[in-house]
Protein backbone atom coordinates (compact mmCIF):
# COMPACT_ATOMS: atom_id res chain seq x y z
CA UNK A 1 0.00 0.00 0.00
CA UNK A 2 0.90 4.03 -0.88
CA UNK A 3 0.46 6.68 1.36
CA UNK A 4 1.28 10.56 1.46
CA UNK A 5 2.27 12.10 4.09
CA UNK A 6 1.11 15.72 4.82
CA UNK A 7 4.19 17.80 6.86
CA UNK A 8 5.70 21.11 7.56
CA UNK A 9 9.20 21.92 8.41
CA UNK A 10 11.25 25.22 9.77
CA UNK A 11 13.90 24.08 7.21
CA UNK A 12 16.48 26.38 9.27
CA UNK A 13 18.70 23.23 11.01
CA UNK A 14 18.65 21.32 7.40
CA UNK A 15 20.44 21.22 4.52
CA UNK A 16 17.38 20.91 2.20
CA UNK A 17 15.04 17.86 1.46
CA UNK A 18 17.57 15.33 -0.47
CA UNK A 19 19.61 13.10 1.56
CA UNK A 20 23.04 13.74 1.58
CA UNK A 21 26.06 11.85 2.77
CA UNK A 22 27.80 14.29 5.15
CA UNK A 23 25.13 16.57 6.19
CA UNK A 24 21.74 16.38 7.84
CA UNK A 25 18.31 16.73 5.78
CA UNK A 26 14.69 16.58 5.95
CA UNK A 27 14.49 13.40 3.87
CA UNK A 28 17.06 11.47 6.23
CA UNK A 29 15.00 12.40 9.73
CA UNK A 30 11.85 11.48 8.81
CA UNK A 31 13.28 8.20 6.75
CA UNK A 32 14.43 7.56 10.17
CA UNK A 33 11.82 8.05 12.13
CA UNK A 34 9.46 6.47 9.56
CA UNK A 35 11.94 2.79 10.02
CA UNK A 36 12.10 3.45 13.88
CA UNK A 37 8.33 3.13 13.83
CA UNK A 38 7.62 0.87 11.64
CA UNK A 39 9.94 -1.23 11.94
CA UNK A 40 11.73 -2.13 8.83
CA UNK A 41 13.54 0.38 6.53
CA UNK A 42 11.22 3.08 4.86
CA UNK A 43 12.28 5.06 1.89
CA UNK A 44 10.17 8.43 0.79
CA UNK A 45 10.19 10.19 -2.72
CA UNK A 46 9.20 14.34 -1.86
CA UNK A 47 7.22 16.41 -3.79
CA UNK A 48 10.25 18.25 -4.30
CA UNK A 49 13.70 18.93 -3.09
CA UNK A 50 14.24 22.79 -1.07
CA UNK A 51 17.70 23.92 -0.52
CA UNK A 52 19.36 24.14 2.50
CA UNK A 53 17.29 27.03 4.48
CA UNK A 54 14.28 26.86 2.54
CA UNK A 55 10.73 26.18 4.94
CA UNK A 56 7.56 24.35 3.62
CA UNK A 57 4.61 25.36 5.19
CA UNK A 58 3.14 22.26 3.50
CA UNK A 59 4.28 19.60 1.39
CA UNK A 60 3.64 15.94 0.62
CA UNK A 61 5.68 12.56 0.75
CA UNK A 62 4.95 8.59 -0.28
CA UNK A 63 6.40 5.49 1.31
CA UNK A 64 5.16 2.17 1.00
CA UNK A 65 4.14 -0.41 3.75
CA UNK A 66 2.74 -4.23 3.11
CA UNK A 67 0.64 -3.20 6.36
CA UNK A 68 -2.73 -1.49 6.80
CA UNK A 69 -1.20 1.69 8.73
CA UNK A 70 -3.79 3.28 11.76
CA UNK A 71 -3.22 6.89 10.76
CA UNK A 72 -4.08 8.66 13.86
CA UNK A 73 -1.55 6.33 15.93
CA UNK A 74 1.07 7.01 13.41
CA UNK A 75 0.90 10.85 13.09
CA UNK A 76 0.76 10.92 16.90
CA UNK A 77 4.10 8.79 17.46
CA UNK A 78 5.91 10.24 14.45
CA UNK A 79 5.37 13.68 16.00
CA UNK A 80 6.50 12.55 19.34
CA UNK A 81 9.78 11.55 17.96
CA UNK A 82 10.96 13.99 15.18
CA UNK A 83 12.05 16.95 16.12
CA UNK A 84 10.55 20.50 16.97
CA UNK A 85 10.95 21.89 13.24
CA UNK A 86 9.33 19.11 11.57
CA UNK A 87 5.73 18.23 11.90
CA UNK A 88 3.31 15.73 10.42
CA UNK A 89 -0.11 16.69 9.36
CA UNK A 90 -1.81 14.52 7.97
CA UNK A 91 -1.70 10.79 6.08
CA UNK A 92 -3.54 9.38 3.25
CA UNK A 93 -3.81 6.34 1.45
CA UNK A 94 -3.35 6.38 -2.45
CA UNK A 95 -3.02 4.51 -5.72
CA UNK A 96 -0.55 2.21 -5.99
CA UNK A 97 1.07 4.29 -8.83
CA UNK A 98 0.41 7.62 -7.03
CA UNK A 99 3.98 9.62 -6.95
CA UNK A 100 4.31 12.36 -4.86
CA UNK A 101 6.46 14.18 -7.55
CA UNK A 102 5.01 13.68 -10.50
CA UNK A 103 1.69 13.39 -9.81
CA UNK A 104 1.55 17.07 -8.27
CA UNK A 105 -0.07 19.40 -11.15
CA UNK A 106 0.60 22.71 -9.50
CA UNK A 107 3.07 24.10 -6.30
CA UNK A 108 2.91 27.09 -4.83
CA UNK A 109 5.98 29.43 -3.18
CA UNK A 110 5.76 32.52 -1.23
CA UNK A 111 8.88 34.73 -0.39
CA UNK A 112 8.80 36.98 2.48
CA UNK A 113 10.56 40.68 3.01
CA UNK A 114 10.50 42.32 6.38
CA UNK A 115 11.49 46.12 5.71
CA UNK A 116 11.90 47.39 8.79
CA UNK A 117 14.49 45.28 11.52
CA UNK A 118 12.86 42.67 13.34
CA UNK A 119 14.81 40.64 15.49
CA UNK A 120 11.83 37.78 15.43
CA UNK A 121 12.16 36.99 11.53
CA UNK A 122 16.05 36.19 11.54
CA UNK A 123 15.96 33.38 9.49
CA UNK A 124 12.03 33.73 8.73
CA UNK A 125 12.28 36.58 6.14
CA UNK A 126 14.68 38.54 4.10
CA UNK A 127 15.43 41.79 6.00
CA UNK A 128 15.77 44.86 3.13
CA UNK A 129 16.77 48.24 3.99
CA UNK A 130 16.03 49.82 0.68
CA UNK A 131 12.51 50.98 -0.90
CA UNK A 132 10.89 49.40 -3.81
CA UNK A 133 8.52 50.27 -5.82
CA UNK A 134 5.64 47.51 -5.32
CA UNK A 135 3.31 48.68 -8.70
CA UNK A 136 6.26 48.55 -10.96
CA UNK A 137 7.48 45.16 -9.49
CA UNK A 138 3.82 43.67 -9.99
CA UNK A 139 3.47 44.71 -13.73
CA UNK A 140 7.35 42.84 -13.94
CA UNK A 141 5.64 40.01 -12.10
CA UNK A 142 2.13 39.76 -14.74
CA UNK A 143 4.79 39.85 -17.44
CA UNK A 144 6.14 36.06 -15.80
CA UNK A 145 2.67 35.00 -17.12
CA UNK A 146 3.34 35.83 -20.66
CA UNK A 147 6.33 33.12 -21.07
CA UNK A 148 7.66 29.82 -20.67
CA UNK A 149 11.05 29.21 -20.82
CA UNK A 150 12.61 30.23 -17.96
CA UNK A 151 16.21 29.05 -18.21
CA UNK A 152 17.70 32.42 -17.18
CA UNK A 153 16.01 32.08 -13.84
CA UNK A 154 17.75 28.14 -13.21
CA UNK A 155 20.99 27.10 -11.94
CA UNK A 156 23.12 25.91 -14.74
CA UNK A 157 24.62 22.56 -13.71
CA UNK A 158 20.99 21.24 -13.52
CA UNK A 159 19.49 18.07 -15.21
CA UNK A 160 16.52 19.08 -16.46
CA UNK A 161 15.00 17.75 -20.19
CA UNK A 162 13.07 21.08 -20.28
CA UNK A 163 13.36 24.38 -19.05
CA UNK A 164 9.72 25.17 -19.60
CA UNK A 165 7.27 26.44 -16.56
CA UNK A 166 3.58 27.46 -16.70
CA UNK A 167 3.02 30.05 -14.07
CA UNK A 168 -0.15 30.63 -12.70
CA UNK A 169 0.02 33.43 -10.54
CA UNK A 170 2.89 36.21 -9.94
CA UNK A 171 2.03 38.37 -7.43
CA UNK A 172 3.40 41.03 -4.39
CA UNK A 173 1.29 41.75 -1.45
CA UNK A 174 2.19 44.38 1.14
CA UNK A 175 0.74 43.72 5.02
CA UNK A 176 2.13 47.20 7.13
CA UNK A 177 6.39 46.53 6.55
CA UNK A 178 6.45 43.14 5.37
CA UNK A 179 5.80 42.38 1.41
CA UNK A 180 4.75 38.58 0.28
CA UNK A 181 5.71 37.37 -3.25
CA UNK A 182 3.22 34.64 -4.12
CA UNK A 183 3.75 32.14 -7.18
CA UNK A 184 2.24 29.27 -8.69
CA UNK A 185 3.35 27.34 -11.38
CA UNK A 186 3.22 23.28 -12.60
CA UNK A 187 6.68 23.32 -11.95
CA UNK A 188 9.57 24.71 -11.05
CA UNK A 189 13.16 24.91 -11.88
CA UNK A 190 16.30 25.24 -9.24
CA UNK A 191 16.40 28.16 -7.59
CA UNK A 192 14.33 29.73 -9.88
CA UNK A 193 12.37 31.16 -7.76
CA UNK A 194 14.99 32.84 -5.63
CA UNK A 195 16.02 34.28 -8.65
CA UNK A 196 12.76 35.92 -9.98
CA UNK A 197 12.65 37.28 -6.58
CA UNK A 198 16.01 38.82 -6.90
CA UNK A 199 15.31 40.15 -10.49
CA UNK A 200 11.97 41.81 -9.67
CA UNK A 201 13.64 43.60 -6.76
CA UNK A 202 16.44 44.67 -8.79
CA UNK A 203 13.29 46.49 -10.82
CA UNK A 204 11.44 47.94 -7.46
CA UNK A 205 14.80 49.53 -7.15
CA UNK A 206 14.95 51.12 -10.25
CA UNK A 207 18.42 48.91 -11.24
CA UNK A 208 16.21 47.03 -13.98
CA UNK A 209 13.35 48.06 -16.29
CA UNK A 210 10.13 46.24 -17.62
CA UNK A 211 12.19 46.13 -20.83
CA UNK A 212 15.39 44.71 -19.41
CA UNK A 213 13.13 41.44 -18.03
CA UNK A 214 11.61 40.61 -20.98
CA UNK A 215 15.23 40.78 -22.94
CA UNK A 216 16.12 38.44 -20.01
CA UNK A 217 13.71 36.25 -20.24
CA UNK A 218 14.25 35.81 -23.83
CA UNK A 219 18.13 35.47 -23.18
CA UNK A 220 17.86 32.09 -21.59
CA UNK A 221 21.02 33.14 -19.88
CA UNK A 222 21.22 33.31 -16.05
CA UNK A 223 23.83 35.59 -15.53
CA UNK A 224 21.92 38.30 -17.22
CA UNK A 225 19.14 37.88 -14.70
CA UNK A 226 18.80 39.62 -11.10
CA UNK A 227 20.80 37.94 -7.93
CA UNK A 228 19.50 34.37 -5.74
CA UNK A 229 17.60 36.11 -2.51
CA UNK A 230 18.61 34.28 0.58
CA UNK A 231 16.86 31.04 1.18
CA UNK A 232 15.38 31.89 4.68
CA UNK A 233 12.37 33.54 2.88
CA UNK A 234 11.23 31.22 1.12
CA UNK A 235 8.61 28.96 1.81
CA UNK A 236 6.50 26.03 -0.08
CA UNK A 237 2.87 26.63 0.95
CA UNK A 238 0.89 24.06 -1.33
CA UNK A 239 1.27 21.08 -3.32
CA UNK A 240 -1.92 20.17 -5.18
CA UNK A 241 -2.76 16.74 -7.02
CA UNK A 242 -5.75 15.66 -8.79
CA UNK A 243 -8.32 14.13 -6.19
CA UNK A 244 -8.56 10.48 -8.10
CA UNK A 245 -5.02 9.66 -6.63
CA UNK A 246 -6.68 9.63 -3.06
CA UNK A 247 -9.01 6.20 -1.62
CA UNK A 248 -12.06 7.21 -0.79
């Protein structure tokens, strides 16, 4: 039997969701805790792989067990034994074939800027001294929708078989001194993200132009685009899949 599993995660202590050999990730604890648990060695595929720093305010996971699982017993014991930056939400059983990577058909990221000093968002949000201009860093952002390639925003030692992306929603929000970049796409490349974020500031602070992005864009060449924002605001919020993967 397939299940997903529903968490969260401050991804502060980590270095990202893949397993590595000489460094702790999110992956490796809960594969861990998964095996202490149940009792024989459980593997997990994510619904994608953050970099070191980056948070997920929700995102999904499949293992597989021979056993009927009782789901409330084993949210409640995996949460007593991971630790305080990783929680479990929920757990569902699934199709067989149900992959929590490629099955997902949208994900959505939000990046957070605190503009005035607050000692409580260290590592939480991206502390910026200088003023942007929000209106002209939303029409850059509606401009996102227009195009699909979006190599210039990837790292370049990447193996992808596409750099194509079909983004949803580009937005900026503003609560009192903080500002929220939202985005939703089918996919996403690494780091690309980060780097959209970096190139639409570089346009709130009059560095860039509306022109200069879309001569980016059609560049394909990351070094012409804005810098990587630091990883601490950034944060996975959804993962969405079609609802026939789920048993009723």
């Amino acid at each position: 039997m397939r299940y997903f599993l529903e968490l969260s995660y401050n991804g502060s202590p980590y270095h990202g969701w893949q397993r590595q050999p000489n460094a702790v990730s999110i992956q490796e604890v809960l594969e861990n805790a998964l095996s202490t648990i149940l009792r024989f060695k459980t593997e997990i595929v994510g619904a994608g792989r953050t970099d070191t720093g980056v948070h997920a305010k929700q995102i999904m996971a499949h293992f597989d067990s021979d056993h009927d699982l009782n789901v409330e017993s084993l949210i409640y014991k995996l949460n007593s034994i991971l630790p305080a930056e990783i929680a479990i939400q929920s757990l569902y059983e699934v199709d067989k074939d149900a992959h929590a990577r490629f099955d997902a058909v949208s994900r959505s990221y939000e990046y957070c800027i605190n503009l005035t000093k607050d000692p409580f968002l260290i590592k939480k949000s991206y502390y910026m001294k200088r003023s942007l201009d929000l209106n002209l860093m939303n029409e850059a952002a509606k401009l996102l929708l227009n195009y699909t390639n979006f190599k210039c925003f990837s790292k370049s030692k990447t193996d992808v078989k596409t750099y194509n992306c079909t983004i949803t929603e580009a937005i900026w929000e503003r609560n009192k001194d903080n500002l929220i970049f939202k985005i939703s796409a089918n996919r996403f490349l690494r780091n690309m993200v980060r780097a959209i974020v970096g190139t639409l500031i570089e346009i709130g602070e009059g560095k860039l132009d509306l022109e200069d992005l879309v001569d980016i864009i059609k560049s394909e060449n990351r070094s012409r685009a804005g810098y990587s924002v630091p990883a601490h605001g950034l944060y996975l919020v959804e993962v969405k899949y079609p609802k026939t993967i789920y048993k009723r």
